[in-house]
C-alpha atoms as a PDB file:
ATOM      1  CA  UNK A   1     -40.195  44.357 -52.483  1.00  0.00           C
ATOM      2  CA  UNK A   2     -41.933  44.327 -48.425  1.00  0.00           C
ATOM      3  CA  UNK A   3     -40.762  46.524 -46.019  1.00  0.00           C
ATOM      4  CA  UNK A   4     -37.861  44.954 -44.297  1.00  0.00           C
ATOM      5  CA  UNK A   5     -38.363  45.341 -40.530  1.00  0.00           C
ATOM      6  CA  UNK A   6     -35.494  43.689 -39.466  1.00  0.00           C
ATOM      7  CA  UNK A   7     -33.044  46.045 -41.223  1.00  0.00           C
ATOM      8  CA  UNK A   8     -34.893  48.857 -40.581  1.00  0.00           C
ATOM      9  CA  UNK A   9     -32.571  51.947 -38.979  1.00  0.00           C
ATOM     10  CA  UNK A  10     -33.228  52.327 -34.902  1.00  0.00           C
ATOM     11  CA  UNK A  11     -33.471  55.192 -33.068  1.00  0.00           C
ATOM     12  CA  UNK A  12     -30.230  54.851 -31.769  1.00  0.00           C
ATOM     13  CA  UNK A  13     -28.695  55.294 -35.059  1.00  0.00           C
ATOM     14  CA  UNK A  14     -30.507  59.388 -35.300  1.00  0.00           C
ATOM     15  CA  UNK A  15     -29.910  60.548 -31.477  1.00  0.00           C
ATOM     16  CA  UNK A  16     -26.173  60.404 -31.464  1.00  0.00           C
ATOM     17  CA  UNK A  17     -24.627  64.335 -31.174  1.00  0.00           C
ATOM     18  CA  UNK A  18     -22.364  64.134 -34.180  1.00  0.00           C
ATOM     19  CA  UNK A  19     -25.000  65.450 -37.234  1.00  0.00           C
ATOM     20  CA  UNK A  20     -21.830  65.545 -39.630  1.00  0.00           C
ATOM     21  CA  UNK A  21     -21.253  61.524 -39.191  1.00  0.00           C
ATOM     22  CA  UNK A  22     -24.992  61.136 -39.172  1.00  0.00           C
ATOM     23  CA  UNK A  23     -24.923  62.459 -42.565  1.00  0.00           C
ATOM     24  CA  UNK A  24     -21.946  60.850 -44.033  1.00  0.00           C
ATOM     25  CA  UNK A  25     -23.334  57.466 -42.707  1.00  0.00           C
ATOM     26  CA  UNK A  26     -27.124  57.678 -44.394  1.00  0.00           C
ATOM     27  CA  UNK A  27     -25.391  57.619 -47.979  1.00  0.00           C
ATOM     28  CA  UNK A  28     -25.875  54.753 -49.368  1.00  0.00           C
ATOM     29  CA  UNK A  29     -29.057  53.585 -46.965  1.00  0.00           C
ATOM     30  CA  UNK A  30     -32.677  53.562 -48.614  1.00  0.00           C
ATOM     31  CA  UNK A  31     -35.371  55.754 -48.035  1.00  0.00           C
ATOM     32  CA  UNK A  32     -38.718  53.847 -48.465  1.00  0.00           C
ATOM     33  CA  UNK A  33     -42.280  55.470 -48.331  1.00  0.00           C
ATOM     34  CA  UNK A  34     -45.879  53.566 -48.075  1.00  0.00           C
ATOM     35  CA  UNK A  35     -48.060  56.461 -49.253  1.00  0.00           C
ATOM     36  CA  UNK A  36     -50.695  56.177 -51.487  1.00  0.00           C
ATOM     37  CA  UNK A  37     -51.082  52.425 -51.758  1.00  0.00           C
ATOM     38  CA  UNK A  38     -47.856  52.291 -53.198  1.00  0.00           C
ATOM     39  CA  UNK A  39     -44.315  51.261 -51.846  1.00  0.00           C
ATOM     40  CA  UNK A  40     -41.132  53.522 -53.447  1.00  0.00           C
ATOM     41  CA  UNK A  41     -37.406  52.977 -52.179  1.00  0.00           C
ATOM     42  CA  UNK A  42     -34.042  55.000 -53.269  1.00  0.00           C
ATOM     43  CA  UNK A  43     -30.952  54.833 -52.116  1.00  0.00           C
ATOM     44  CA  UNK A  44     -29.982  57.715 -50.421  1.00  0.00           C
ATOM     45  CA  UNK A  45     -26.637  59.437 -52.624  1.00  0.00           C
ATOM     46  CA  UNK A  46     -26.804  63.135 -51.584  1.00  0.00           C
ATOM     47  CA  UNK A  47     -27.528  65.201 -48.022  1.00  0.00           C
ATOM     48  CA  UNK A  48     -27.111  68.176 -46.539  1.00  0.00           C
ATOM     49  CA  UNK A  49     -26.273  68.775 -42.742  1.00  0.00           C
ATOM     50  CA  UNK A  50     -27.663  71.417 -40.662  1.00  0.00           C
ATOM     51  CA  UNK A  51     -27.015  72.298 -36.511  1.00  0.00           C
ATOM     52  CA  UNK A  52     -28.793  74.168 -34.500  1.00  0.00           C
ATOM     53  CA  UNK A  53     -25.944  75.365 -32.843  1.00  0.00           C
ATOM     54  CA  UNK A  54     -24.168  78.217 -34.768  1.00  0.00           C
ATOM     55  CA  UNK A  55     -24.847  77.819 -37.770  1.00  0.00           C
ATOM     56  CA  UNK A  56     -26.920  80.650 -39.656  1.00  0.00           C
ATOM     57  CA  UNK A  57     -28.263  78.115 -42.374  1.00  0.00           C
ATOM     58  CA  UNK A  58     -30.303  76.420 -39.880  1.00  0.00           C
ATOM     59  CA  UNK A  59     -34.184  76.878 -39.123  1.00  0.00           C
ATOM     60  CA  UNK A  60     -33.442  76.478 -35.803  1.00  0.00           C
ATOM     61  CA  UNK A  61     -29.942  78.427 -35.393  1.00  0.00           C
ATOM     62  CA  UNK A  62     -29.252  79.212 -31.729  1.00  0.00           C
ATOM     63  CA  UNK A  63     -32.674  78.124 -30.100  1.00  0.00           C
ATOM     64  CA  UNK A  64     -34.906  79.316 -32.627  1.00  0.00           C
ATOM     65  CA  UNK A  65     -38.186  78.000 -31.850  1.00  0.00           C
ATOM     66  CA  UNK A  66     -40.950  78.574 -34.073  1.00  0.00           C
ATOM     67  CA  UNK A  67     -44.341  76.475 -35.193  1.00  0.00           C
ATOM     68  CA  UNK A  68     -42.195  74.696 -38.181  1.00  0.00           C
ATOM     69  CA  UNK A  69     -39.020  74.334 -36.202  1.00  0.00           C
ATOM     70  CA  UNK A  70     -40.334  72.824 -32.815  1.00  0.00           C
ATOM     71  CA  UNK A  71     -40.093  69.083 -34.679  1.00  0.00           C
ATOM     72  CA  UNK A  72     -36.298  69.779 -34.827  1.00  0.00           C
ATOM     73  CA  UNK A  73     -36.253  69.805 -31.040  1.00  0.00           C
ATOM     74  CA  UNK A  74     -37.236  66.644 -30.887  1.00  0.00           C
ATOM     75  CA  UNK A  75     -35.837  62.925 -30.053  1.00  0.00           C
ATOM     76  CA  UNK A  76     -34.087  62.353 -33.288  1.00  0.00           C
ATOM     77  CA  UNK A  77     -35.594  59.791 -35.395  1.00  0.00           C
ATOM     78  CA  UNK A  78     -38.268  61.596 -37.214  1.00  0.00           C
ATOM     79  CA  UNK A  79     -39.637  63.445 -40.123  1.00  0.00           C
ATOM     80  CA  UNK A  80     -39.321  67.137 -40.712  1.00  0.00           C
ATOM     81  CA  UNK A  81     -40.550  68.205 -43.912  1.00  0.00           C
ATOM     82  CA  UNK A  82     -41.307  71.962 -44.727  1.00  0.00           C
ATOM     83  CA  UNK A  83     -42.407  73.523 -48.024  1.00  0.00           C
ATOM     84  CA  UNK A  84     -39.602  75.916 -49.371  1.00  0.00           C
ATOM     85  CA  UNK A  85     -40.497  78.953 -51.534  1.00  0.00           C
ATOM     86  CA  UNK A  86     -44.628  77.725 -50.891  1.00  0.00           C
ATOM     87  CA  UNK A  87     -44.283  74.950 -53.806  1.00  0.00           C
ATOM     88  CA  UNK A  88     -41.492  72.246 -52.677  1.00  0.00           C
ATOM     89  CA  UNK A  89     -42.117  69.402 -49.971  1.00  0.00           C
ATOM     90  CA  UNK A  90     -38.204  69.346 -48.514  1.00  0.00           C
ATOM     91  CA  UNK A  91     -37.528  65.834 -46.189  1.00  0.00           C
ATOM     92  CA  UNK A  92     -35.441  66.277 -43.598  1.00  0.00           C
ATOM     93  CA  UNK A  93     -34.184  63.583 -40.856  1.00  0.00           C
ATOM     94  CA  UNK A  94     -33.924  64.828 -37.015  1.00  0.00           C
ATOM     95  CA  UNK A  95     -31.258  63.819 -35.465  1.00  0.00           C
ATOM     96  CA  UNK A  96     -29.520  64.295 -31.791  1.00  0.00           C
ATOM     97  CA  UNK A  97     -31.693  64.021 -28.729  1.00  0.00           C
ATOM     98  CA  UNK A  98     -34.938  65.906 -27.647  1.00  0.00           C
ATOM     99  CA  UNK A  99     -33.600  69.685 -27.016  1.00  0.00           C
ATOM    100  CA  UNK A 100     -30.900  69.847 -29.295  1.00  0.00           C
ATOM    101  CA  UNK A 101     -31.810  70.886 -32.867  1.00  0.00           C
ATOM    102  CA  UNK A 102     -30.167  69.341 -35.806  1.00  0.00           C
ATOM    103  CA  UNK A 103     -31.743  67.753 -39.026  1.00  0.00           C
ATOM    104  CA  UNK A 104     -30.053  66.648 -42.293  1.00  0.00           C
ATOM    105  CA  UNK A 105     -31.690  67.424 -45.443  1.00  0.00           C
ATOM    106  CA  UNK A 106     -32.036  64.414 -48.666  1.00  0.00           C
ATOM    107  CA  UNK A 107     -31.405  65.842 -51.336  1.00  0.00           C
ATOM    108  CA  UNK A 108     -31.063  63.353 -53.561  1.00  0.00           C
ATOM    109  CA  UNK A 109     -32.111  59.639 -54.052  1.00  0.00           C
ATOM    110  CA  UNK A 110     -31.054  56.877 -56.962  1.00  0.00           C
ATOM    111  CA  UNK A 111     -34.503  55.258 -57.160  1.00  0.00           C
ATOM    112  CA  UNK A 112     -34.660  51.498 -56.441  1.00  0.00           C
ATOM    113  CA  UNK A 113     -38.489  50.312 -56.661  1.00  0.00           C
ATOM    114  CA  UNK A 114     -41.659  51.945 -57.766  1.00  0.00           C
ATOM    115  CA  UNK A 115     -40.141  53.851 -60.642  1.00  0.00           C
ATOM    116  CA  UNK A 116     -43.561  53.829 -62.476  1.00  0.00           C
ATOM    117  CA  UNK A 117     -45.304  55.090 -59.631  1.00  0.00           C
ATOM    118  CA  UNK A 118     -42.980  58.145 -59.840  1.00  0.00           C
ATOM    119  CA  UNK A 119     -43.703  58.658 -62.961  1.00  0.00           C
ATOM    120  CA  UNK A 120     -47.167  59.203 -62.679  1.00  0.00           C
ATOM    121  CA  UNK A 121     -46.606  61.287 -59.457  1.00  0.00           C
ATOM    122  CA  UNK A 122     -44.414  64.146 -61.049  1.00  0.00           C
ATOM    123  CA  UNK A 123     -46.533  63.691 -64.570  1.00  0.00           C
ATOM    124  CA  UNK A 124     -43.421  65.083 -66.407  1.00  0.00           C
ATOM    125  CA  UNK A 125     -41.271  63.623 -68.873  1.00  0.00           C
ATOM    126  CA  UNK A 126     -38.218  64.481 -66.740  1.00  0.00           C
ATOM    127  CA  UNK A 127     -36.210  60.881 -66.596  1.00  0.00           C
ATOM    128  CA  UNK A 128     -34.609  62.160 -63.447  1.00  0.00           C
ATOM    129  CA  UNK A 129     -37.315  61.185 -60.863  1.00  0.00           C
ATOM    130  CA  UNK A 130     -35.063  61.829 -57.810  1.00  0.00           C
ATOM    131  CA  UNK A 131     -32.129  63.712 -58.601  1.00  0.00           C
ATOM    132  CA  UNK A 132     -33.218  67.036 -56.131  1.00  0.00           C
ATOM    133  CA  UNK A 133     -34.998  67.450 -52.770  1.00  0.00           C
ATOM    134  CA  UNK A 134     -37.937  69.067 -54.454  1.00  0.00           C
ATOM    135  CA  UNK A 135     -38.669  66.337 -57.092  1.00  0.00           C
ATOM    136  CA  UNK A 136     -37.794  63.628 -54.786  1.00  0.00           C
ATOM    137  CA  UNK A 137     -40.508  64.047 -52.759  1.00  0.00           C
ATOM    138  CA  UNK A 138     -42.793  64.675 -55.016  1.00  0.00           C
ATOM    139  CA  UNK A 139     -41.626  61.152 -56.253  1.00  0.00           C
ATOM    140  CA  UNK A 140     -42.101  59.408 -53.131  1.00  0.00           C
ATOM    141  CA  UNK A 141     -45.489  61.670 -52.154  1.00  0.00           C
ATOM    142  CA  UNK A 142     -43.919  62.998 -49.241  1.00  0.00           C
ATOM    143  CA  UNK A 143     -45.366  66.388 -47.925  1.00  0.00           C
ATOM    144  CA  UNK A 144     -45.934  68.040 -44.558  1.00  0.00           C
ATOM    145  CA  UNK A 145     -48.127  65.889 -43.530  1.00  0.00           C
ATOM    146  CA  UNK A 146     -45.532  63.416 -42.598  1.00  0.00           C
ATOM    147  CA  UNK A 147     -43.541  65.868 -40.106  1.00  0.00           C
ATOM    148  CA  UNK A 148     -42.570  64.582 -37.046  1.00  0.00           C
ATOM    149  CA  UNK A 149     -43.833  61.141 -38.420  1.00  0.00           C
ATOM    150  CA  UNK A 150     -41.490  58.267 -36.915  1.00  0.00           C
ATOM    151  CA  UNK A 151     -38.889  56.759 -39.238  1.00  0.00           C
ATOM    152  CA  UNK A 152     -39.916  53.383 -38.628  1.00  0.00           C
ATOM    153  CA  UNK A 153     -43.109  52.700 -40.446  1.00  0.00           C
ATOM    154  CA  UNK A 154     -45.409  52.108 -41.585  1.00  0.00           C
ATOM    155  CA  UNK A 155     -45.501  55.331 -43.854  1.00  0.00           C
ATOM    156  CA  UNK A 156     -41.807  56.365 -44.146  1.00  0.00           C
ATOM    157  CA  UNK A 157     -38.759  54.755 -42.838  1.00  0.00           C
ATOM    158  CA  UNK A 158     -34.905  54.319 -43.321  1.00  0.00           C
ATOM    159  CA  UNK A 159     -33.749  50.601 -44.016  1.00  0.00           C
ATOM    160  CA  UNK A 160     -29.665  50.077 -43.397  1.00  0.00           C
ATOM    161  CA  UNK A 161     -27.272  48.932 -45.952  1.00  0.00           C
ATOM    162  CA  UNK A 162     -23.533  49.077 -46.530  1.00  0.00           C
ATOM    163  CA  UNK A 163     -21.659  51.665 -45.023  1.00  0.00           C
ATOM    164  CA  UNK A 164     -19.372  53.444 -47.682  1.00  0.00           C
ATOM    165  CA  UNK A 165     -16.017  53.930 -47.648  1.00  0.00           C
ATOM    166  CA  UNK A 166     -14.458  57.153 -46.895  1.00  0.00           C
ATOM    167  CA  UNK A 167     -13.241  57.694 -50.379  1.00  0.00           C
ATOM    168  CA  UNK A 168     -16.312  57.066 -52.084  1.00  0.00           C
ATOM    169  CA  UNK A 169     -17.834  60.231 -50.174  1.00  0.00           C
ATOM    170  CA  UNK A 170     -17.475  64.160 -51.843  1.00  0.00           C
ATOM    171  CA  UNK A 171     -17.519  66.777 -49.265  1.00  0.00           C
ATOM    172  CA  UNK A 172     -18.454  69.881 -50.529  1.00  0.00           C
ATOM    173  CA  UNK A 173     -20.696  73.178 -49.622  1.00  0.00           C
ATOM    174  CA  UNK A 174     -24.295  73.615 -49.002  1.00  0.00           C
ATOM    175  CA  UNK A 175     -26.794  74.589 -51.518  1.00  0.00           C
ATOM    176  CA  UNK A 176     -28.323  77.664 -51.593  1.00  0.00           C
ATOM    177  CA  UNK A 177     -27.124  79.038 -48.403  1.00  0.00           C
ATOM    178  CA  UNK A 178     -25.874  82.362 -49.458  1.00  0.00           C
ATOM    179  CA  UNK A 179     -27.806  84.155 -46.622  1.00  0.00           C
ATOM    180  CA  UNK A 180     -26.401  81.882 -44.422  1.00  0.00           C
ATOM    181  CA  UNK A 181     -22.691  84.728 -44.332  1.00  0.00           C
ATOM    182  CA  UNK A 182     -19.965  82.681 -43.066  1.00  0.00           C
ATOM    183  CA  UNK A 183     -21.711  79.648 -42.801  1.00  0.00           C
ATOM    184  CA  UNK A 184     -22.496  79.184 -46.106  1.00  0.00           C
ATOM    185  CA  UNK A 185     -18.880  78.058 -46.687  1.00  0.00           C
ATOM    186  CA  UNK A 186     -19.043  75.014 -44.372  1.00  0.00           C
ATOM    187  CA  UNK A 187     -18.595  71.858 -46.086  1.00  0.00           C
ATOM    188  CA  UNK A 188     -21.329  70.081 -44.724  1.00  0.00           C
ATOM    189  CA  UNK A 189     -22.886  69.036 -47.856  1.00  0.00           C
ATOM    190  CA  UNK A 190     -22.000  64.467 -48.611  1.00  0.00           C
ATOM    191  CA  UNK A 191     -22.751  62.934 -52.016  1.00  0.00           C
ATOM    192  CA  UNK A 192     -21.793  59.633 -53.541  1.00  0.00           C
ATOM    193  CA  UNK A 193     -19.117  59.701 -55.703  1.00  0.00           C
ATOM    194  CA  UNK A 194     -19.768  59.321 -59.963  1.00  0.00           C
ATOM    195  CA  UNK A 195     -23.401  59.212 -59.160  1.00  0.00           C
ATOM    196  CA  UNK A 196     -25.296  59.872 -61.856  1.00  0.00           C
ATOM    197  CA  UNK A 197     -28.959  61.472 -59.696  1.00  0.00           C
ATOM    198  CA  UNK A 198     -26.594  63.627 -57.466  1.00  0.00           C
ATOM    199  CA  UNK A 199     -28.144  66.797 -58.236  1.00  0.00           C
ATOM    200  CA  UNK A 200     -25.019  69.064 -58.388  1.00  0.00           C
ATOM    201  CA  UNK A 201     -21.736  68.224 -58.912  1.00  0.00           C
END
């Protein structure tokens, strides 16, 4: 399957101030990488939602600038990927406008193309080649390399698809947040209903 250009997500669609509706709305869409020679898509089924703005679970809570955050201040509409714990590649999509800090976090994808390819990738016999943030980019070869790459091609981009209903969406907490007080509770975690990679229920 070629990239579709026409149906690719703008910019426009990223730099609106609403991260929670963001979020909601990239269920369902595809995430599709050109890395490596080889094209992999997968619906997106599972995110996480982070502001900059009071909220203790963010990188960037309350103007925190550092080297790894600074892509979050950017125009949304590109890559921020950081390694968690030294070992996982994490993808994140900025979103809002240049100066204002928020990025949602895939954490799960329901692979569409290049399922052989992922395979090979994670080497493992685990059948779930997408169902966390860690593994999922390992499937798709995404690493740091990629931060603040634009999400329009030619290496990683977002292409539309329908928008879900309301009722098909579970809103629950974050993952791993504890450290996050307060905050942790916020329900700004979005998954697919009855889908089977979601990677916690």
């Amino acid at each position: 399957m070629k990239k579709d250009s026409l149906n690719i997500l703008p910019n426009g669609f990223y730099r609106r101030s609403n991260v929670l509706e963001i979020a909601k709305e990239l269920l369902g869409k595809v995430l599709c990488t050109e890395l490596q020679g080889q094209v992999c898509k997968g619906k997106i089924v599972e995110v996480e939602a982070y502001s900059g703005r009071n909220d203790k679970a963010c990188h960037a809570n309350n103007g925190k600038h550092t080297k790894r955050t600074q892509v979050m201040y950017s125009a949304g509409g590109c890559a921020y990927v950081y390694l968690c714990y030294g070992i996982h590649h994490l993808f994140n999509v900025v979103t809002n406008v240049e100066g204002i800090a928020d990025a949602i976090l895939v954490r799960a994808l329901e692979p569409i193309e290049g399922m052989d390819v992922m395979r090979v990738r994670l080497n493992s016999s685990n059948t779930k080649l997408t169902n966390g943030p860690g593994i999922l980019a390992k499937s798709m070869a995404i690493t740091t390399d990629l931060t603040e790459t634009a999400l329009m091609g030619p290496s990683v981009w977002i292409e539309n698809d329908a928008a879900l209903a309301e009722k098909q969406i579970v809103t629950t907490t974050r993952v791993g947040v504890e450290y996050a007080e307060e905050d942790a509770s916020l329900p700004w975690r979005f998954y697919i209903k009855d889908n089977a990679w979601v990677s916690r229920k």
